[in-house]
Structure formats: C-alpha cells, structure tokens
Protein backbone atom coordinates (compact mmCIF):
# COMPACT_ATOMS: atom_id res chain seq x y z
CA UNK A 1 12.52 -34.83 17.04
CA UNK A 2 14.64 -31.72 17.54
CA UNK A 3 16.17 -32.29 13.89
CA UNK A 4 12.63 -33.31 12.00
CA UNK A 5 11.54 -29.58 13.67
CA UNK A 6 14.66 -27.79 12.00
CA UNK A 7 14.06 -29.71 8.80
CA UNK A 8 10.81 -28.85 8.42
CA UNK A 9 11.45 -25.32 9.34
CA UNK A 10 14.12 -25.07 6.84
CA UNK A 11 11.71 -26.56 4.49
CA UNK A 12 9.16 -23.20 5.48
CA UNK A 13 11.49 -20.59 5.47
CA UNK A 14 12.56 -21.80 2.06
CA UNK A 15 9.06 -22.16 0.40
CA UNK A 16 8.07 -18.83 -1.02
CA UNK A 17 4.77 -17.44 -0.38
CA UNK A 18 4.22 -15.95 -3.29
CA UNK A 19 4.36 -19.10 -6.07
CA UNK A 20 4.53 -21.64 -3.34
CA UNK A 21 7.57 -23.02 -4.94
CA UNK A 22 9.94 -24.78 -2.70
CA UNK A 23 14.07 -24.68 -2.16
CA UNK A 24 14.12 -20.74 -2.16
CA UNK A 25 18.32 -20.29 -3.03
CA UNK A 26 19.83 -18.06 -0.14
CA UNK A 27 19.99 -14.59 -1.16
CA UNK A 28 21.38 -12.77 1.39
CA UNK A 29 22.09 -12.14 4.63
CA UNK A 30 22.34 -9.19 7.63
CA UNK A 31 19.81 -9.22 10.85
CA UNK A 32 17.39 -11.30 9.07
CA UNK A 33 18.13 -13.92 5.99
CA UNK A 34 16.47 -13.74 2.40
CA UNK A 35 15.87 -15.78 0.02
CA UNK A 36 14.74 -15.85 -3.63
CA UNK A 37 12.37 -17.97 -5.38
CA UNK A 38 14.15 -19.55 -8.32
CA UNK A 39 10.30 -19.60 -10.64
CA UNK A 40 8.89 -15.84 -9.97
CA UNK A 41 12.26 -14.16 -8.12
CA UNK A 42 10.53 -12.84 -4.69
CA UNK A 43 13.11 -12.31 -2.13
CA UNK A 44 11.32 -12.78 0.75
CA UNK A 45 12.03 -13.24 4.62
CA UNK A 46 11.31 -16.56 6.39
CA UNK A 47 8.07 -16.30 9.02
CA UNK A 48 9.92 -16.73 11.91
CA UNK A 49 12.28 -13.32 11.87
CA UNK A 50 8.86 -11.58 11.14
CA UNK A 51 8.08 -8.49 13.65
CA UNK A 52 4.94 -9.75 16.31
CA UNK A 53 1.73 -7.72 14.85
CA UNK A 54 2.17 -5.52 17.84
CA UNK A 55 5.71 -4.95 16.69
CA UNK A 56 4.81 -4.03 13.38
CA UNK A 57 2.02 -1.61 14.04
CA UNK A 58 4.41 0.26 16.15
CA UNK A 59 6.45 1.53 12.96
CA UNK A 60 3.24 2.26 10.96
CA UNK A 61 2.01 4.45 14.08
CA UNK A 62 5.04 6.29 13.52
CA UNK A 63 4.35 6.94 9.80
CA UNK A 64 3.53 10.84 9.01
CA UNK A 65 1.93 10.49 6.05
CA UNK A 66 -1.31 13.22 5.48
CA UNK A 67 -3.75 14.00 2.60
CA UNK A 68 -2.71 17.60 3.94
CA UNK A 69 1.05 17.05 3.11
CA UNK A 70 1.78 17.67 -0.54
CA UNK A 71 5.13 16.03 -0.83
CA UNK A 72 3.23 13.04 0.03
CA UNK A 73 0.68 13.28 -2.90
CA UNK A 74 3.63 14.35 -5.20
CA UNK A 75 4.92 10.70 -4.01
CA UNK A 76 1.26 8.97 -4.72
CA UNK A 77 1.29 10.60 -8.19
CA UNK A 78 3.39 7.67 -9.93
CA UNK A 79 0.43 5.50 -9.11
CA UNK A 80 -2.36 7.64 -9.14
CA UNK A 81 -1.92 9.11 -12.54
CA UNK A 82 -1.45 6.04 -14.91
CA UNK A 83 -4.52 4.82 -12.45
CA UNK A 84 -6.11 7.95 -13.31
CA UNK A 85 -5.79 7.69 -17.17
CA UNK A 86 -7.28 3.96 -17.34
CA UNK A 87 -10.10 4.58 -15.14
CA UNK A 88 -14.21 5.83 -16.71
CA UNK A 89 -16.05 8.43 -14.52
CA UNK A 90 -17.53 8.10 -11.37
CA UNK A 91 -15.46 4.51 -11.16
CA UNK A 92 -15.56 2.77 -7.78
CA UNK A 93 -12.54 2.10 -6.39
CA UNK A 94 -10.57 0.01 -3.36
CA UNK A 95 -7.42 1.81 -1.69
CA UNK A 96 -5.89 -1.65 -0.12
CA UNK A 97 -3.79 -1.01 3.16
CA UNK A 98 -4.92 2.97 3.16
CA UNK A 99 -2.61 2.99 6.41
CA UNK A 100 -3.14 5.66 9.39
CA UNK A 101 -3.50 8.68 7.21
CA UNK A 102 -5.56 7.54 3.82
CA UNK A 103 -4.66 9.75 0.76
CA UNK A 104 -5.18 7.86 -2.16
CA UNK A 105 -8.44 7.34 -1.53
CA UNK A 106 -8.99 11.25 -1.23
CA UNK A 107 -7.10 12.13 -3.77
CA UNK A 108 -9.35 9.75 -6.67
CA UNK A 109 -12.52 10.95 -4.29
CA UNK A 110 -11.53 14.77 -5.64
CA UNK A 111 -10.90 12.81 -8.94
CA UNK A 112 -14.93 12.36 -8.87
CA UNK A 113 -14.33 8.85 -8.07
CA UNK A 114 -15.89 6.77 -5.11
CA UNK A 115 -13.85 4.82 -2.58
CA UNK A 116 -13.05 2.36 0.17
CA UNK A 117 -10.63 1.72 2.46
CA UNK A 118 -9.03 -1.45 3.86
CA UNK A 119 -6.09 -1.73 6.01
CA UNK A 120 -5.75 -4.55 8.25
CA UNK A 121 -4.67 -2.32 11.31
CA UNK A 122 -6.56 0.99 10.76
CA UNK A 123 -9.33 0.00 9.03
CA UNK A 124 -10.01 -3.62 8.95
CA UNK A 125 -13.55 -3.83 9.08
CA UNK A 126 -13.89 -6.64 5.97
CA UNK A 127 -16.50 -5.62 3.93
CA UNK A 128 -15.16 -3.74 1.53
CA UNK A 129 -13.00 -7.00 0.57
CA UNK A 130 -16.69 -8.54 -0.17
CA UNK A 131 -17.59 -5.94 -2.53
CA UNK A 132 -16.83 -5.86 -6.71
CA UNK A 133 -14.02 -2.85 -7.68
CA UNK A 134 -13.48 -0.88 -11.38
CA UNK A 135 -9.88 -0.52 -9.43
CA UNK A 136 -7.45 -1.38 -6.86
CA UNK A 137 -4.56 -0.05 -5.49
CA UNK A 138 -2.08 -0.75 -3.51
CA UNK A 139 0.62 1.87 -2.86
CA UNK A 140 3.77 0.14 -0.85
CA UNK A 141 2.23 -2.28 0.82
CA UNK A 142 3.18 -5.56 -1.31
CA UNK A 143 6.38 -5.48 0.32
CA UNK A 144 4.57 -5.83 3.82
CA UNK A 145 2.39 -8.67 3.18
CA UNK A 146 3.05 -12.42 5.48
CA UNK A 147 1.02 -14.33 2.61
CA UNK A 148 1.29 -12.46 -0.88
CA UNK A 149 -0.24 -15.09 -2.43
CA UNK A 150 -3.65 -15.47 -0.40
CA UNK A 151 -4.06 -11.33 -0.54
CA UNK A 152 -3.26 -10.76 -3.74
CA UNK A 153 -5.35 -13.67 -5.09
CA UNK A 154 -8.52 -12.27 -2.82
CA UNK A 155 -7.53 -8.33 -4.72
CA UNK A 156 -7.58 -9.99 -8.21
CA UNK A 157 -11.03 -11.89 -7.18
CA UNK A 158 -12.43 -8.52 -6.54
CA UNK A 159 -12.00 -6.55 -9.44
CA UNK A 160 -14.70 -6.62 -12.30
CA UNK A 161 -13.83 -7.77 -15.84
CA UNK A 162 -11.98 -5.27 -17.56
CA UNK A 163 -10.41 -3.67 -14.09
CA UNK A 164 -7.18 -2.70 -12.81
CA UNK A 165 -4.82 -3.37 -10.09
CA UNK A 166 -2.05 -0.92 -9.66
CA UNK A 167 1.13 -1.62 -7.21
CA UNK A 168 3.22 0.61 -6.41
CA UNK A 169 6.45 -0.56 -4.34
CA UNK A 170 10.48 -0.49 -5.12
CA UNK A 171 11.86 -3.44 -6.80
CA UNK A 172 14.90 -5.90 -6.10
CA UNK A 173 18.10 -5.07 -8.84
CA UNK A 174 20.44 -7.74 -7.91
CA UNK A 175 22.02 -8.79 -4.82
CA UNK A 176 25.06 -5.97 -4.70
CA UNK A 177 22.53 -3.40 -5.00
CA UNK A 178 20.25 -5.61 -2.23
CA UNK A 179 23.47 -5.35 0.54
CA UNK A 180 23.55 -1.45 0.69
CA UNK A 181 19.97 -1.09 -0.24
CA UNK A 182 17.64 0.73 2.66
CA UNK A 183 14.28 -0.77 1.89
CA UNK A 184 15.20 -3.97 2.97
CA UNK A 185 16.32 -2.20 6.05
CA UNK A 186 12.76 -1.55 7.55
CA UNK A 187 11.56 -4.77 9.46
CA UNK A 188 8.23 -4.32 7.96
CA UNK A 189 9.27 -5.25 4.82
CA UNK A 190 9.11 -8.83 4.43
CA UNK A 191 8.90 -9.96 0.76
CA UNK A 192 10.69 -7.96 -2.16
CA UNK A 193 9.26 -8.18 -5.65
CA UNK A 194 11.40 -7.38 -9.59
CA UNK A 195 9.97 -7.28 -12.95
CA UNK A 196 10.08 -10.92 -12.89
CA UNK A 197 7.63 -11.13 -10.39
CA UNK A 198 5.51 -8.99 -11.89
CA UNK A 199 5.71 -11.04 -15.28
CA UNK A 200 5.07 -14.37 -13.35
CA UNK A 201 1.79 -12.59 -11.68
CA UNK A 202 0.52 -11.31 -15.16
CA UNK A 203 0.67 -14.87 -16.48
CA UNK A 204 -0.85 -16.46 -13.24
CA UNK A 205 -3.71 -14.03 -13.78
CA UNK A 206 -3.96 -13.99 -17.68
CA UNK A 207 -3.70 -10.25 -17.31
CA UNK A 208 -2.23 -7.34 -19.20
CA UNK A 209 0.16 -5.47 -17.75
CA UNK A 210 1.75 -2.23 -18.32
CA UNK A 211 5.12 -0.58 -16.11
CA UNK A 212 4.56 3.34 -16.21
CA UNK A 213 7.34 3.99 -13.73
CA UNK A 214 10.32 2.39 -12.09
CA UNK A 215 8.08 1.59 -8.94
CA UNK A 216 4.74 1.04 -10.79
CA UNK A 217 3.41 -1.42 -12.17
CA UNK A 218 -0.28 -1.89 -13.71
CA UNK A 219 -2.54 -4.83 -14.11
CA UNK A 220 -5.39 -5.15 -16.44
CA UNK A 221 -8.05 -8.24 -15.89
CA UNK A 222 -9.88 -9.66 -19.17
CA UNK A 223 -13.08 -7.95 -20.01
C-alpha cells in the first residue's frame, strides 16, 4: 500500500499540468524539486511542496505594488503597450489576477478602455470569468498558477474572435541559468514557462502569436 501511494505520487508530481504529458525529466533541485515537460518544456513544481492558500496569500499581502507608484507602471509598460497598439477604442478588457493593488486595469481605463478585475484572492467574485473580452491580460501571474491548463483554457474561452491574450512573466534559459536564478526563489512561483511553451500554446490554440519583449508574449485568437 505504502509503495502503490509513492508510485502514484511520483506518477503526479511528474505529470505536467500544463500539456498533461506524463514522465516530466528531473530538472533541478534546491528546497523544492522541478521538473520539465519533455512536449511543451514547463518546469514546474510537484503539488505537494506547494505553499497552503493561506501561505501563499501571505507573500501577495506583502506585495507594494500601487497605480500611484510610477516605477510600477514603467514595469507594466512591456505589456501594456504592445496590448495597447492591437487593441480598437473603447475595447473591453479582463485584467486576470489584478492582485491587491490593480494597475493595469487603471492604466487601459485612462487608455479610454473599460475593465474588469479577477484575482482569486482579492477579487474573486466569478463573474467577470462569465463574460466575453476584446483582451486579456495577465501580468506575472502564469508562473503562480496550480492548474495552467484549466485557467488558461477558461482565459482563451473568453476572448471574442479576433482577441488577444497578453502574458507577461520571465522565462526559463536553461538549467545553469535556473540554479542561480531568483524567480524560482519565491515559493509562489510554481510552474516556469520558455519560448517553447509559448509555441506549444499557440498551436494548442490555433493562434497567432507575436514576442514584443523578453518577458512578453502576445496571443491573437482567429477572427
């Protein structure tokens, strides 16, 4: 009994959440391990070193991040610009996981563009993930998410024909860059995406795509 639990929790913290793919190769290893999907290249955590929910909001509630601070919209600006040049007037927009200070939102709101929010522990009432988007974004909070697959799925299935996703978070090099590298180093971060990933979304989605920054990373859906 004791060894059917370890095999099968092997098997889980092996199975990446992102493709679904199974026998994730060991990646790396410090507090927590990581491993990395051999078909779309996540490096992601297994489920059972991930923070408690109570854990995790802890670091968020320590995050300092203002519409009033203008390093932080100097920061938002790789996103928000190539956003900005895609989008019509007056388009209607979803900031997804707007954390405890919501700036993106406020800064395409001063854009003449209307928003909502979502963000599972500061604004989680659901119904703006029932509602039809000319644009999403979602500025570092990929690396955060315990099922990529299920939330990116439900942001692609709420964007109109001929919208955009944009996702902005840092991006895996290769594994000597990984070892000193201090992204990994918050516990939040869970799953960590590279250009391959991005490629292997774009062709699960039949979308365009576009890279206008190191961090960036654009997706166009089918008119």
């Amino acid at each position: 009994m004791h060894q059917n639990s370890a095999t099968s929790r092997d098997s889980t913290d092996r199975t990446c959440p992102l493709c679904r793919t199974s026998g994730g190769r060991h990646f790396y290893q410090d507090s927590r391990d990581y491993y990395r999907c051999p078909i779309c290249s996540l490096v992601f955590v297994p489920p059972h070193q991930f923070l408690s929910a109570d854990e995790e909001k802890a670091v968020y509630d320590d995050h300092q991040n203002s519409a009033a601070d203008p390093r932080y919209r100097r920061f938002l600006d790789r996103l928000f610009t190539p956003m900005s040049l895609c989008l019509a007037p007056n388009s209607f927009g979803l900031d997804f996981g707007s954390g405890p200070g919501p700036t993106l939102s406020v800064m395409f709101e001063e854009a003449g563009h209307r928003m909502e929010v979502y963000d599972p522990f500061y604004a989680s009432d659901t119904k703006p993930l029932q509602q039809r988007y000319d644009f999403i974004t979602a500025s570092e909070v990929v690396e955060h998410l315990h099922f990529p697959r299920r939330e990116l799925d439900r942001l692609w299935s709420c964007l109109k024909p001929g919208g955009w996703l944009g996702i902005m978070t840092k991006r895996v090099i290769d594994r000597e860059a990984f070892s000193h590298w201090h992204y990994k180093d918050d516990l939040t971060h869970v799953g960590f995406t590279s250009i391959e990933t991005f490629r292997w979304l774009a062709a699960h989605w039949q979308a365009t795509m576009t890279v206008p920054a190191n961090d960036v990373v654009l997706f166009g859906k089918t008119a």
